[in-house]
Protein backbone atom coordinates (compact mmCIF):
# COMPACT_ATOMS: atom_id res chain seq x y z
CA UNK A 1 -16.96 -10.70 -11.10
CA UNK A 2 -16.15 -9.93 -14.64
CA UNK A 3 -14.92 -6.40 -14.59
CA UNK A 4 -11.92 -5.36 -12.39
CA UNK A 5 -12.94 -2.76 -9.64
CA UNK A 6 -12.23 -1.79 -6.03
CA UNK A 7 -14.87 -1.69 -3.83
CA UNK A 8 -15.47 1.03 -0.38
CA UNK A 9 -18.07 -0.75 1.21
CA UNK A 10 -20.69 1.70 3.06
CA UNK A 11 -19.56 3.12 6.30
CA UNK A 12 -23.68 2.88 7.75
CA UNK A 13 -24.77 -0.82 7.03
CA UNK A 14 -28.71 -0.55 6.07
CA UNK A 15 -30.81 -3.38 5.04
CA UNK A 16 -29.64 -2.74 1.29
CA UNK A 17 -27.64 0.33 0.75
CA UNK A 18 -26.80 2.39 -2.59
CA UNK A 19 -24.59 1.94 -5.06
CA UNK A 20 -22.19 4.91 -6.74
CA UNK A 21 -19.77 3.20 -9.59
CA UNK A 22 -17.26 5.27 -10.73
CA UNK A 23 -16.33 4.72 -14.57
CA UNK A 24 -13.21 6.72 -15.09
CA UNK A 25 -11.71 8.36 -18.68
CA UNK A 26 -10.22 7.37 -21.52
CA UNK A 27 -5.92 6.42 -20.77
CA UNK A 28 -6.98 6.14 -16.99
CA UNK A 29 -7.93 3.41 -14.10
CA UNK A 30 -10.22 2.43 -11.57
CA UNK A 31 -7.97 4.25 -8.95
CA UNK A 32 -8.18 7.47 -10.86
CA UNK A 33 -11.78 8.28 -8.93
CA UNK A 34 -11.96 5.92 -6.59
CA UNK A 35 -9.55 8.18 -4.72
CA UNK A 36 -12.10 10.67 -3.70
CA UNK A 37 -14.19 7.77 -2.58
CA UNK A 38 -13.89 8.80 1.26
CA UNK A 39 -15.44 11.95 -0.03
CA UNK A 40 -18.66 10.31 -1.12
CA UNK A 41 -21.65 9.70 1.32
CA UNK A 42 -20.91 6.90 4.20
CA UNK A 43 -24.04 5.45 3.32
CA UNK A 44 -23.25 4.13 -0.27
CA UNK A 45 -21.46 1.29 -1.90
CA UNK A 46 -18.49 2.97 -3.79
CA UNK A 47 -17.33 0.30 -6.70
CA UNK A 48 -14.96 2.06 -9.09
CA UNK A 49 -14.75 -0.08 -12.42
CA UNK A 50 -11.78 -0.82 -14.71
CA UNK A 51 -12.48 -0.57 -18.52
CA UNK A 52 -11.66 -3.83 -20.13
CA UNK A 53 -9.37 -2.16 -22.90
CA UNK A 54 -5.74 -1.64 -22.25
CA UNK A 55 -3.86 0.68 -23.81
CA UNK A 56 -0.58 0.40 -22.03
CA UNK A 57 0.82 0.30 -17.97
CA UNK A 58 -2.05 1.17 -15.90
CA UNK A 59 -3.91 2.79 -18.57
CA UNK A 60 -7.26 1.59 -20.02
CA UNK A 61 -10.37 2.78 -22.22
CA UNK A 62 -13.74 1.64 -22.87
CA UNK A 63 -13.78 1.95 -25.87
CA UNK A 64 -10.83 3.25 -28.87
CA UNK A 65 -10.87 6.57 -30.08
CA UNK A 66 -9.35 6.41 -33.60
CA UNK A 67 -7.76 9.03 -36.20
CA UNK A 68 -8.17 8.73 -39.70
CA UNK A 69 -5.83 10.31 -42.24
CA UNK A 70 -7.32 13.68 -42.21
CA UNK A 71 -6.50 13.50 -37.86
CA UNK A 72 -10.35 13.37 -37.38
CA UNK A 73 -11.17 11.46 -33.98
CA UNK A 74 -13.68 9.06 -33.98
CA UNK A 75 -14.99 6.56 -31.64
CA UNK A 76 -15.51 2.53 -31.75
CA UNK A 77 -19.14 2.70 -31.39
CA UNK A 78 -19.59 -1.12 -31.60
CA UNK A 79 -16.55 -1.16 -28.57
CA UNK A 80 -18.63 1.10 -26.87
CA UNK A 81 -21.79 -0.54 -26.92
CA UNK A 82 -19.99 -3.97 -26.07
CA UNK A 83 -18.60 -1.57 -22.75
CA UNK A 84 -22.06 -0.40 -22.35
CA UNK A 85 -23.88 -3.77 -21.81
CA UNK A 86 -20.55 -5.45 -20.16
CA UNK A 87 -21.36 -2.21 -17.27
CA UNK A 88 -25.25 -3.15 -16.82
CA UNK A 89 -24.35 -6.82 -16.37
CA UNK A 90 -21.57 -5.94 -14.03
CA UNK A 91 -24.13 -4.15 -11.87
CA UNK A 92 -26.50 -7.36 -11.95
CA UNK A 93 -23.27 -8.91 -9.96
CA UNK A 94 -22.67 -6.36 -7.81
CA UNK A 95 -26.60 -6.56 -6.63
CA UNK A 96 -26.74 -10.74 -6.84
CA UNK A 97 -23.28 -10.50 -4.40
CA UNK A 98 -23.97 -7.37 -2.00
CA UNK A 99 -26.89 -6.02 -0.64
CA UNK A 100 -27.80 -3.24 -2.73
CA UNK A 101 -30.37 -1.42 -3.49
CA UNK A 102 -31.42 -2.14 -6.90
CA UNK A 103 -33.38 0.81 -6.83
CA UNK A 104 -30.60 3.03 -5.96
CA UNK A 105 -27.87 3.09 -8.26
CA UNK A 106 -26.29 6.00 -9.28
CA UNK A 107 -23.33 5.77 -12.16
CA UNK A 108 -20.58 8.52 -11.50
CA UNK A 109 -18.40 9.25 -14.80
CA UNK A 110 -16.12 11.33 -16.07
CA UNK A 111 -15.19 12.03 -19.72
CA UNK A 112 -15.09 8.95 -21.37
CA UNK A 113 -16.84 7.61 -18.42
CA UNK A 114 -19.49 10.25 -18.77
CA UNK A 115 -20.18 8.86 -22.50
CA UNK A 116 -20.49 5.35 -21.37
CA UNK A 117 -23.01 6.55 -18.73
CA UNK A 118 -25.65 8.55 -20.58
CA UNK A 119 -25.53 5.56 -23.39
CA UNK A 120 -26.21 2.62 -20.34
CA UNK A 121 -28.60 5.43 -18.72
CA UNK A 122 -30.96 5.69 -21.68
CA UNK A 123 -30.69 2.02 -22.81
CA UNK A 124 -31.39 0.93 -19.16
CA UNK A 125 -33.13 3.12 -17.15
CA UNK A 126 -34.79 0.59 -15.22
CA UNK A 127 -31.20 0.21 -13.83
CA UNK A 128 -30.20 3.45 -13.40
CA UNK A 129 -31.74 5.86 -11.30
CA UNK A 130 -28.72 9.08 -11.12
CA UNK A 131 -25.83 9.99 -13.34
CA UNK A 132 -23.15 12.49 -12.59
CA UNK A 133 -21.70 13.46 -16.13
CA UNK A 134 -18.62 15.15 -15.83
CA UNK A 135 -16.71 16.51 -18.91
CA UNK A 136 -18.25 14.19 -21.62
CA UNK A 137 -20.81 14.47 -23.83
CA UNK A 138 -23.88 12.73 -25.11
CA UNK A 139 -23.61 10.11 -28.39
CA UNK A 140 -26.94 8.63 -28.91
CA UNK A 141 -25.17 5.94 -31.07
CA UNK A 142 -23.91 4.35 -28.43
CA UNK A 143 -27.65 3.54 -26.89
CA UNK A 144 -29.92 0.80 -27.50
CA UNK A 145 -31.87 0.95 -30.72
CA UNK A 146 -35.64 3.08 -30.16
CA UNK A 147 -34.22 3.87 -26.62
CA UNK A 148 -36.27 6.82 -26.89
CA UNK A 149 -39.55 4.37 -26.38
CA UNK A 150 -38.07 3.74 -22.68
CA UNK A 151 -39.36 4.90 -19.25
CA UNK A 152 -37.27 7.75 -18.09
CA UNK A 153 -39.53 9.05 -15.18
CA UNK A 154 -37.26 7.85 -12.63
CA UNK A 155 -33.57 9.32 -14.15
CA UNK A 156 -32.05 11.96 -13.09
CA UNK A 157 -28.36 13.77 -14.50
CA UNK A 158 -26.29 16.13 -13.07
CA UNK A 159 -24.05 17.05 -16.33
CA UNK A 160 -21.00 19.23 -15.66
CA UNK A 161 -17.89 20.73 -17.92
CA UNK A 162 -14.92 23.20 -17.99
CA UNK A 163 -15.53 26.20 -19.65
CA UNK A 164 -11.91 26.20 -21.17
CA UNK A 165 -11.68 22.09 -22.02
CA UNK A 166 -9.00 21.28 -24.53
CA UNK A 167 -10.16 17.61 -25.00
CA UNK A 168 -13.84 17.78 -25.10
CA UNK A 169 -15.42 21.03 -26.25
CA UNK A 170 -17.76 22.44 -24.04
CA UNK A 171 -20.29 23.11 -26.67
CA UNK A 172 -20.36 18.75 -26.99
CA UNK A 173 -21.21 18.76 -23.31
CA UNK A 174 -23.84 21.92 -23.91
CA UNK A 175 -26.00 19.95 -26.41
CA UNK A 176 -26.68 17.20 -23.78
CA UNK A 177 -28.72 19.19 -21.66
CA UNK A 178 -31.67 19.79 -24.47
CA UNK A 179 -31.46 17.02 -25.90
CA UNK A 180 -32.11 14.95 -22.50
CA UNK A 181 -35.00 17.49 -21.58
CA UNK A 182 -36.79 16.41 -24.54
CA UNK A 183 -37.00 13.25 -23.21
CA UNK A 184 -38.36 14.48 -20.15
CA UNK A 185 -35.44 13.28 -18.02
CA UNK A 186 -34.38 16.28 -15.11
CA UNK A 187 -31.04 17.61 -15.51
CA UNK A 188 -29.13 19.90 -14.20
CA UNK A 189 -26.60 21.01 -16.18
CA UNK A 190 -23.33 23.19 -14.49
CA UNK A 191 -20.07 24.74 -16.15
CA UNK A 192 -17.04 25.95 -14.11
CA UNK A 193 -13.83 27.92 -15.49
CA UNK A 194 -11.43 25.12 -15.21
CA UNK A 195 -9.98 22.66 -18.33
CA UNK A 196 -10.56 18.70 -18.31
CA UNK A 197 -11.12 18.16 -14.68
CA UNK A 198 -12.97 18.33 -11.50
CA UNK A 199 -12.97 21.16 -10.14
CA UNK A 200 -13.74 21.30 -6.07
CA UNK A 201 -16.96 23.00 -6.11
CA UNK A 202 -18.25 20.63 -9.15
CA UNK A 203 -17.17 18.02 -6.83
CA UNK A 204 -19.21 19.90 -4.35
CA UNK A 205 -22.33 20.62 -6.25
CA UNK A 206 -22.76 17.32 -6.99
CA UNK A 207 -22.10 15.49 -3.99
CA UNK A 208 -24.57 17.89 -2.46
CA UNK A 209 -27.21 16.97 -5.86
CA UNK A 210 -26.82 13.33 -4.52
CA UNK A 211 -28.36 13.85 -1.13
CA UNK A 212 -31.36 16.08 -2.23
């Protein structure tokens, strides 16, 4: 496999079962939300990923987030997009070695995480069928080129923030919401009063989202 990841295999075998991978933040690891993974519904495969970057001991990104002189924060877009395909082949794997159901795959981020999902959800949406986006925000650069042409009948987001969020603003993570309608994708879009986080009734709301 070429991505590093831990793996809670799904308590109720089917046939071929879903799949919920876990893409954590920027500075973090795979253990970061993998440890809610007895949380998360028996049925599913629950593969939390480590981004390929490291930054230092136990800490890794999916892409760097640079400062130029004036301490404006940009991001590596073409680091991104490298993450973003190196995630949809990763899931190829995961289906080719486990019995999954390709039809059934559901990307869970947060923050950074949350970035790198929207851009693999709208450049492959034949892949993805859910996405819980917690405290990111949407950057269309980081898609496919005319990703707007695809087929997004099938996707749809649960996007979440903190109302007080120091690291991304909540008004990033407000602008996702419209701009996803537009292209006819469902979303449901929540805010709670906590910082850069997850709070236990986001956790909640979305883990009840997942089995409507």
């Amino acid at each position: 496999m070429t991505l590093h990841h831990l793996i809670r295999e799904p308590k109720i075998k089917l046939d071929k079962n879903p799949l919920l991978l876990l893409l954590h933040g920027y500075g973090s690891n795979e253990e970061d939300l993998f440890s809610f993974a007895s949380e998360l519904p028996e049925e599913y495969y629950v593969v939390s990923v480590r981004a390929p970057y490291e930054l230092g001991y136990g800490s890794y990104a999916w892409y760097a987030i640079n400062f130029d002189a004036d301490e404006n924060k940009f991001s590596d877009v073409p680091q991104a997009q490298q993450s973003r395909d190196l995630i949809a082949n990763f899931i190829d794997e995961l289906i080719a070695n486990n019995p999954i159901d390709a039809t059934n795959v559901t990307l869970i981020g947060f923050s950074q995480g949350t970035i790198l999902s929207y851009a693999i959800s709208l450049s492959y949406p034949e892949k993805i069928q859910r996405v819980v986006a917690m405290s990111g925000y949407l950057n269309t650069e980081m898609a496919i080129p005319n990703f707007e042409n695809k087929d997004f009948s099938r996707l749809k987001i649960f996007a979440s923030h903190g109302t007080v969020d120091q690291v991304v603003p909540v008004d990033w993570a407000r602008k996702a919401a419209p701009a996803l309608t537009k292209l006819r994708i469902e979303v449901v879009y929540k805010e709670y009063p906590i910082g850069h986080g997850v709070a236990p009734q986001n956790f909640y709301d979305f883990k009840n989202w997942l089995q409507h």
